[in-house]
PDB file of N, CA and C in Angstrom:
ATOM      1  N   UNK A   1       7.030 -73.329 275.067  1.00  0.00           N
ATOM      2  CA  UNK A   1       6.985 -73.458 273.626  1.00  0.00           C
ATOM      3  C   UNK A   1       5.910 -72.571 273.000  1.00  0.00           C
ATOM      4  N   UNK A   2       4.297 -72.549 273.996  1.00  0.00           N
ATOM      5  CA  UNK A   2       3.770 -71.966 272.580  1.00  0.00           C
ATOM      6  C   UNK A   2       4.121 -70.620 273.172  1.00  0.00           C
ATOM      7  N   UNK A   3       4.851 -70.175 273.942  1.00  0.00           N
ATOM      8  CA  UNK A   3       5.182 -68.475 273.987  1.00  0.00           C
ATOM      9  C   UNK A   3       6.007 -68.034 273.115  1.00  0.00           C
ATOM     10  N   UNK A   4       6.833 -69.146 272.479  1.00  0.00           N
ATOM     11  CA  UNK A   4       8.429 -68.643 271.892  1.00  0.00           C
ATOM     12  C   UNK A   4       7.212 -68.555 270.505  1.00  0.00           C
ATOM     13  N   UNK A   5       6.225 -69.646 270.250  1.00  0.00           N
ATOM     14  CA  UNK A   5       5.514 -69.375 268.993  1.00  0.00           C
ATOM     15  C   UNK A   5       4.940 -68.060 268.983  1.00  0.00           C
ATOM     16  N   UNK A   6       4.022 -67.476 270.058  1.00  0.00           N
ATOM     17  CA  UNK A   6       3.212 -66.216 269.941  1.00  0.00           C
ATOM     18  C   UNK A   6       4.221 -65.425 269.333  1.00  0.00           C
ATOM     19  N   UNK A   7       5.560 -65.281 270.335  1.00  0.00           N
ATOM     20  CA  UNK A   7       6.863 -64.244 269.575  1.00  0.00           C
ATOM     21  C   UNK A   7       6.928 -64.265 268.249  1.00  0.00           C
ATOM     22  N   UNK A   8       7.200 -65.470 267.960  1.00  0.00           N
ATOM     23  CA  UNK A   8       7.735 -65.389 266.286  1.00  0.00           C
ATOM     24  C   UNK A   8       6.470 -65.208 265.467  1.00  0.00           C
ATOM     25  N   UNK A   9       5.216 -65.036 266.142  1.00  0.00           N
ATOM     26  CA  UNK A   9       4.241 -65.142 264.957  1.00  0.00           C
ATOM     27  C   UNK A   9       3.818 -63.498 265.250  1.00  0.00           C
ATOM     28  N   UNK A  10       4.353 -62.585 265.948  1.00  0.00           N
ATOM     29  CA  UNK A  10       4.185 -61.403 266.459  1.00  0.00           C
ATOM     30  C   UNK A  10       5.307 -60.645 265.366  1.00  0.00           C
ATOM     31  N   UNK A  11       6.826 -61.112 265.321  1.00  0.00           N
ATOM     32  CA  UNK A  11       7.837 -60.844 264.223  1.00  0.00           C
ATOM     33  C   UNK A  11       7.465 -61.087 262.995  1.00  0.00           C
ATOM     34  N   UNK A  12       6.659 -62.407 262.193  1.00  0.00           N
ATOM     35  CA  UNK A  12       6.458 -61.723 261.520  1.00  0.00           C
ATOM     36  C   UNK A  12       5.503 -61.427 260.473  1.00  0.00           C
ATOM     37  N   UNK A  13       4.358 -60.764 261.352  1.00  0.00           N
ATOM     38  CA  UNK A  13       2.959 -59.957 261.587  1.00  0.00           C
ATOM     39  C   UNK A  13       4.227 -58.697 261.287  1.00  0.00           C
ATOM     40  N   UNK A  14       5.413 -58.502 261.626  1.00  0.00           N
ATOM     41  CA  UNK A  14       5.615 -56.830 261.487  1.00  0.00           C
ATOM     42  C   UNK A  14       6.517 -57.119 260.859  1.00  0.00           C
ATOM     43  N   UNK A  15       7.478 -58.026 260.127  1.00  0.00           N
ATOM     44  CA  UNK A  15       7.663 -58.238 258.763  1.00  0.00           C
ATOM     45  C   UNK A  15       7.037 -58.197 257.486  1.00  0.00           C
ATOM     46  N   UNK A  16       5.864 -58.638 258.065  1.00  0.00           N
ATOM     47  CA  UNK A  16       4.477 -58.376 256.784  1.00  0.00           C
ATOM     48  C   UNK A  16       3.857 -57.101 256.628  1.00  0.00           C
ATOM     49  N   UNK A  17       4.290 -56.766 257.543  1.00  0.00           N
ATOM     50  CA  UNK A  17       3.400 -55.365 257.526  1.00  0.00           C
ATOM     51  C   UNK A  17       5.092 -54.170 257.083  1.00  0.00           C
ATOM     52  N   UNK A  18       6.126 -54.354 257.233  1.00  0.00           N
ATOM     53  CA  UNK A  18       7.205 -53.725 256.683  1.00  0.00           C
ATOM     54  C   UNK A  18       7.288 -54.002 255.396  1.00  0.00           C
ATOM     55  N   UNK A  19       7.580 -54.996 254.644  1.00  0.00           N
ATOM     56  CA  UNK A  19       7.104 -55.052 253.192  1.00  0.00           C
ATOM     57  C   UNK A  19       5.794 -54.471 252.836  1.00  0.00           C
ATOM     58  N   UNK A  20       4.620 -54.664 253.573  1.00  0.00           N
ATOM     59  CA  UNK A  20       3.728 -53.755 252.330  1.00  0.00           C
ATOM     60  C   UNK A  20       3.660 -52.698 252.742  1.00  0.00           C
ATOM     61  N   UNK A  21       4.410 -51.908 253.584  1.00  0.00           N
ATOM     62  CA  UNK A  21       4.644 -50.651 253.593  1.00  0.00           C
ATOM     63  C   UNK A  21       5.516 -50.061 252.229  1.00  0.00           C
ATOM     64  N   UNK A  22       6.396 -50.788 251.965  1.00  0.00           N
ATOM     65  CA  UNK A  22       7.531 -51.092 251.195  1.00  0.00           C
ATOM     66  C   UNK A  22       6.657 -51.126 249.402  1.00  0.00           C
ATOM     67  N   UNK A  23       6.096 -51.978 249.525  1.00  0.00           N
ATOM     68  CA  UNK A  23       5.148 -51.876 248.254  1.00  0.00           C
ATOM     69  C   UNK A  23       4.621 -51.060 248.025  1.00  0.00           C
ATOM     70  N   UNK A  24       3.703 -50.685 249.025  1.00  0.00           N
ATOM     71  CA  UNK A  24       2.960 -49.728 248.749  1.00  0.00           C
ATOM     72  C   UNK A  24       3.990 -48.248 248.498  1.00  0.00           C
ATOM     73  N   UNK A  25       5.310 -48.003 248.596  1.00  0.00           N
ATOM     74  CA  UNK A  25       5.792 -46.847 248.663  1.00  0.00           C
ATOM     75  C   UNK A  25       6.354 -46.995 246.601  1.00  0.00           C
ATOM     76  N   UNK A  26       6.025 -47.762 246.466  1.00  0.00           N
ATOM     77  CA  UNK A  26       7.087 -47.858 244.664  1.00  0.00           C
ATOM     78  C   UNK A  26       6.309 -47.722 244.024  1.00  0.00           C
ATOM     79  N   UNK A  27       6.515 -47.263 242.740  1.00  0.00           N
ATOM     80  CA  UNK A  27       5.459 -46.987 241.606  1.00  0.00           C
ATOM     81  C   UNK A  27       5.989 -48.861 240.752  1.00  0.00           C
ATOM     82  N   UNK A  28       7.590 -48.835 241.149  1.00  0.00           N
ATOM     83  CA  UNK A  28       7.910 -49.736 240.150  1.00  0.00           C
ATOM     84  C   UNK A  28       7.677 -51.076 239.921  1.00  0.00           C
ATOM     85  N   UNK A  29       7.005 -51.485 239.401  1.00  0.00           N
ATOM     86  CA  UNK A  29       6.056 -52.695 238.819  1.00  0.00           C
ATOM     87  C   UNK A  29       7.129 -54.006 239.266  1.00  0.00           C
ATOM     88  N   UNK A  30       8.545 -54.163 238.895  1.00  0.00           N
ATOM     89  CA  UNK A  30       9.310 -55.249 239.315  1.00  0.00           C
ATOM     90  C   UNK A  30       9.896 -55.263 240.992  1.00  0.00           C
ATOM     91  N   UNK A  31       9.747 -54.032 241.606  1.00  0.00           N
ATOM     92  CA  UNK A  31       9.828 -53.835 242.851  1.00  0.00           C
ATOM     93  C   UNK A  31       8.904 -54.787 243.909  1.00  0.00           C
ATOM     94  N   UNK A  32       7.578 -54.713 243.163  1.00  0.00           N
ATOM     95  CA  UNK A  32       6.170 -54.312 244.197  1.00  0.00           C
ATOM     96  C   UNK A  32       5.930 -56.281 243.539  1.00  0.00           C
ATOM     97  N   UNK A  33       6.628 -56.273 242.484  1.00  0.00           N
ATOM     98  CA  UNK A  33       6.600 -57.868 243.048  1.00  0.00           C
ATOM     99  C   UNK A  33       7.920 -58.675 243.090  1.00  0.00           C
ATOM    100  N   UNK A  34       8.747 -58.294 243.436  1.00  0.00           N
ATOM    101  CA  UNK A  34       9.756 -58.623 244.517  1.00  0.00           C
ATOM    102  C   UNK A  34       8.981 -58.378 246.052  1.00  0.00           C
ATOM    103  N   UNK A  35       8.623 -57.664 246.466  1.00  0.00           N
ATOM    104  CA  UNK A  35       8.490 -57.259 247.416  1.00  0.00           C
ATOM    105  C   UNK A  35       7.217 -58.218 248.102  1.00  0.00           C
ATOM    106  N   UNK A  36       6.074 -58.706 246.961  1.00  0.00           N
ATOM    107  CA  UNK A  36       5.466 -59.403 247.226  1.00  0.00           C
ATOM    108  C   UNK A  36       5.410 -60.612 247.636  1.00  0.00           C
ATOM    109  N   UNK A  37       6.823 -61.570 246.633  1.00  0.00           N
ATOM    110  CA  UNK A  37       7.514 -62.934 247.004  1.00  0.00           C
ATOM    111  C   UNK A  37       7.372 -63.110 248.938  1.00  0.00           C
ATOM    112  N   UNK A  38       8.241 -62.331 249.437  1.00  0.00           N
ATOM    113  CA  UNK A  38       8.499 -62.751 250.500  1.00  0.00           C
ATOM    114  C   UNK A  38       7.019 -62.468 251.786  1.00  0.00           C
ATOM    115  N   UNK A  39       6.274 -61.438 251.013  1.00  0.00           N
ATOM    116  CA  UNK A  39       4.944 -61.409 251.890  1.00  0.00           C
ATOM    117  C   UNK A  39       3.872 -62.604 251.326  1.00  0.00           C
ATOM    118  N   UNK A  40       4.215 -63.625 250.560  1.00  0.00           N
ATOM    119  CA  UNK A  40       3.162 -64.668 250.354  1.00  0.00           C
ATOM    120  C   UNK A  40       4.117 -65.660 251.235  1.00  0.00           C
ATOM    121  N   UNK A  41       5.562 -65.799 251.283  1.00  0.00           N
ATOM    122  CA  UNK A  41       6.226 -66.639 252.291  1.00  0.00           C
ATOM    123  C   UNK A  41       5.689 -66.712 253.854  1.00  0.00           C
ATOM    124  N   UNK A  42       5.850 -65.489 254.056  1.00  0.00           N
ATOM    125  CA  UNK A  42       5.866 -65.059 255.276  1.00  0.00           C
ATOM    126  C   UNK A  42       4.036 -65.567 255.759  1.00  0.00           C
ATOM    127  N   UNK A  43       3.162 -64.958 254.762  1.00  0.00           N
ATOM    128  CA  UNK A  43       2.165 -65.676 255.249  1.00  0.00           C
ATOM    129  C   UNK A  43       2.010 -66.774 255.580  1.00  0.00           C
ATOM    130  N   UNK A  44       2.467 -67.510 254.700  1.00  0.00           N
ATOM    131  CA  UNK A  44       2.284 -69.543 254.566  1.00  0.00           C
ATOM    132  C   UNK A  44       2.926 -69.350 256.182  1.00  0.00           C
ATOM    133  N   UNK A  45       4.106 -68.702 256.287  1.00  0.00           N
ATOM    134  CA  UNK A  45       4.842 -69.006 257.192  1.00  0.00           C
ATOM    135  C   UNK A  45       3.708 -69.150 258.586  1.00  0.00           C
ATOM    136  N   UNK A  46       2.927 -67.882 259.145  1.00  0.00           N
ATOM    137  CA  UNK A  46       1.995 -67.461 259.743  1.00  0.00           C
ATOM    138  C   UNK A  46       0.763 -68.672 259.711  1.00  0.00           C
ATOM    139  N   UNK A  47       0.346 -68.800 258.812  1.00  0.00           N
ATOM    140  CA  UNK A  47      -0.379 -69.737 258.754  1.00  0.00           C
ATOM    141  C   UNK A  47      -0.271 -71.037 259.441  1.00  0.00           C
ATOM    142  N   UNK A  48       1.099 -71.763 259.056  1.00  0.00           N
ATOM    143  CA  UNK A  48       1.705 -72.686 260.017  1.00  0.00           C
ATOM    144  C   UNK A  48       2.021 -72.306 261.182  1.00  0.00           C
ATOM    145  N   UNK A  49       2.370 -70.947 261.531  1.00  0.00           N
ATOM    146  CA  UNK A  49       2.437 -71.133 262.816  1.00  0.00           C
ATOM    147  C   UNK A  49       1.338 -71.158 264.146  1.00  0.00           C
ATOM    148  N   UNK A  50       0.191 -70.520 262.970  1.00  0.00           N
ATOM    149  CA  UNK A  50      -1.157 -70.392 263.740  1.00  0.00           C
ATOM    150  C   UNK A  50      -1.707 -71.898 264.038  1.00  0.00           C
ATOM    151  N   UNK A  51      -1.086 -72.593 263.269  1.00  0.00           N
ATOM    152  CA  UNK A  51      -1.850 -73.880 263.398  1.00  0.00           C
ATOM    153  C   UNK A  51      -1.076 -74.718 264.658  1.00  0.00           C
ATOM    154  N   UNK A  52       0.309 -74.552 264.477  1.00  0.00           N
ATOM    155  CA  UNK A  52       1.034 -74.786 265.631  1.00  0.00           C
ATOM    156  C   UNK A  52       0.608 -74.558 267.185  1.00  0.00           C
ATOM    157  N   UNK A  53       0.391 -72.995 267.266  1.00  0.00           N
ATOM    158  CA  UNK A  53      -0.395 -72.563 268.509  1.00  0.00           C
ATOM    159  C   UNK A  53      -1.879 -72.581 268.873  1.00  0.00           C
ATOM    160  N   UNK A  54      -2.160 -73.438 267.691  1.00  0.00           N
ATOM    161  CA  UNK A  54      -3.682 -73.663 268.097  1.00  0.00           C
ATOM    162  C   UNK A  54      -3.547 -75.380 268.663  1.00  0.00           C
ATOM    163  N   UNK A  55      -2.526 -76.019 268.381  1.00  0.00           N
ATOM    164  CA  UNK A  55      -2.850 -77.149 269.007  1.00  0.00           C
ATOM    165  C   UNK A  55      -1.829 -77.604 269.733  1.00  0.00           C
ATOM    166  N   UNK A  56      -1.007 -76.598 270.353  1.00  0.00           N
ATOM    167  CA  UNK A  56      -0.523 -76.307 271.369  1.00  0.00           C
ATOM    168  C   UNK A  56      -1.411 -75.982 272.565  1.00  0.00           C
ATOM    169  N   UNK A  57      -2.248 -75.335 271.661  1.00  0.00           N
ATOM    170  CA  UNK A  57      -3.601 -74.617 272.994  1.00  0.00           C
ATOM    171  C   UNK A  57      -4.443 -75.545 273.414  1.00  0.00           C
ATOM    172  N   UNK A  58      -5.260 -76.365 272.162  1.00  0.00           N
ATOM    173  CA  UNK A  58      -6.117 -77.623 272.313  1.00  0.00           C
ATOM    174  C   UNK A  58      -5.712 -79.031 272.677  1.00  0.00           C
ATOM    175  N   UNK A  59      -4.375 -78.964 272.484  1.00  0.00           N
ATOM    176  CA  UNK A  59      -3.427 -80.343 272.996  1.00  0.00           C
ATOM    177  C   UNK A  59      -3.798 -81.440 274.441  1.00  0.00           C
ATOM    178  N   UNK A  60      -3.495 -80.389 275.747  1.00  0.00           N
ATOM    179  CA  UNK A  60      -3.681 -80.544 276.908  1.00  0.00           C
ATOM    180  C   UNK A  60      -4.872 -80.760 277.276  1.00  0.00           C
ATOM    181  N   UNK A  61      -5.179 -81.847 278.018  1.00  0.00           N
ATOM    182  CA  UNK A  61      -6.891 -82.526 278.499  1.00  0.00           C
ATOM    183  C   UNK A  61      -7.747 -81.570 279.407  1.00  0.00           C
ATOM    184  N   UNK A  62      -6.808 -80.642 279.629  1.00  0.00           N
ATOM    185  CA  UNK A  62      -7.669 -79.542 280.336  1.00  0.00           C
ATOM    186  C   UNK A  62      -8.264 -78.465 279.671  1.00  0.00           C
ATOM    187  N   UNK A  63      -7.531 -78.608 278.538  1.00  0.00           N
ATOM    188  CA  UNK A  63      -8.334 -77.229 277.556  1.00  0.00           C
ATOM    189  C   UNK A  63      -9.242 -77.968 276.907  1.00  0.00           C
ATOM    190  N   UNK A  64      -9.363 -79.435 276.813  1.00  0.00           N
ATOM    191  CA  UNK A  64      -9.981 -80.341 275.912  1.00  0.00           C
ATOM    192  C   UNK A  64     -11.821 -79.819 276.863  1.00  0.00           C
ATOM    193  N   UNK A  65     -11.563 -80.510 277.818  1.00  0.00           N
ATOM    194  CA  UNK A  65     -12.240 -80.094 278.661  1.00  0.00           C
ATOM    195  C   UNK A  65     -13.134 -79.310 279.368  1.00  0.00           C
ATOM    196  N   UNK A  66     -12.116 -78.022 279.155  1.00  0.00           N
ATOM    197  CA  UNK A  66     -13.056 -76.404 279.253  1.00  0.00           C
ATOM    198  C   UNK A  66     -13.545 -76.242 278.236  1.00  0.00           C
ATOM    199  N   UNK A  67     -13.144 -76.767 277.048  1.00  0.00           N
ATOM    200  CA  UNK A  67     -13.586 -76.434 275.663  1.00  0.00           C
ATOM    201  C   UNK A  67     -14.888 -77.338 275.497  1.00  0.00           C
ATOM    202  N   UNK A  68     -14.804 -78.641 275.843  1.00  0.00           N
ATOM    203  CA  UNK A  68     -16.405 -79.669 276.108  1.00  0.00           C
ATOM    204  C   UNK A  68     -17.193 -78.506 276.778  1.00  0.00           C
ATOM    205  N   UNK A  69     -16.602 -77.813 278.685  1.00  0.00           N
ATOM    206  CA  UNK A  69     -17.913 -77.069 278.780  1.00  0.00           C
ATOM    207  C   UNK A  69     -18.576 -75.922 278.460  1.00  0.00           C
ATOM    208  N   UNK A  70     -17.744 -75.423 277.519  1.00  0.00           N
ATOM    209  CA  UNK A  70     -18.280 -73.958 276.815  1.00  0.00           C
ATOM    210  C   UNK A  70     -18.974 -74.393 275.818  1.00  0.00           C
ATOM    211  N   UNK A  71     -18.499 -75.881 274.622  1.00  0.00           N
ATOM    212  CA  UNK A  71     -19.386 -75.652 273.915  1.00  0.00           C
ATOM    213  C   UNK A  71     -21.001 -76.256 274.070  1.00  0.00           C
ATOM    214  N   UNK A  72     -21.392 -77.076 275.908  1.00  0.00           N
ATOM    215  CA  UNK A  72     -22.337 -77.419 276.255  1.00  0.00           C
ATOM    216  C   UNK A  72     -23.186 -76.329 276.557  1.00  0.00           C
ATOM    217  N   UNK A  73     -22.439 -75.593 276.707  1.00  0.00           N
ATOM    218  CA  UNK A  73     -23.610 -73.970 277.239  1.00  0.00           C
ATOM    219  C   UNK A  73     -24.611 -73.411 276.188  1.00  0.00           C
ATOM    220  N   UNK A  74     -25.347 -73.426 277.192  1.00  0.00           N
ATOM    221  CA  UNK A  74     -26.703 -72.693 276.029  1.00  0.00           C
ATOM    222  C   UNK A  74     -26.379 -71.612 275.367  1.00  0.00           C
ATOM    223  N   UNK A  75     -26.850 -70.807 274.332  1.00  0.00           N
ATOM    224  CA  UNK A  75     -26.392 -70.209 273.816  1.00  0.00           C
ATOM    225  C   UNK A  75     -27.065 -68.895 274.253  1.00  0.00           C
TER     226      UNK A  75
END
């Protein structure tokens, strides 16, 4: 599961980055926010999914764990 997440949060990192390529190429003012709609989606989208694979990662008692002894280490 969280691999199929890294994928889709890798797609679309280059969906986001194809629209503001896309923006950035128009002078035209109703274009560049069309174009914007779906790159504030796509973020939210990202956002949730980061949160997904972060507690996918922290979930399991063993990362709970390694994570207790890294943050006991001196600094």
């Amino acid at each position: 599961m969280p691999a199929d997440l890294v994928t889709r949060r890798r797609q679309i990192i280059e969906m986001v980055v194809a629209e503001r390529n896309r923006e950035r190429r128009t002078q035209v003012k109703r274009i560049r926010k069309s174009n914007a709609r779906p790159v504030a989606a796509l973020e939210n989208e990202l956002t949730a999914i980061d949160t997904e694979i972060d507690a996918a990662m922290r979930g399991p008692p063993v990362w709970r764990g390694k994570e207790n002894l890294l943050a006991s280490a001196p600094a």
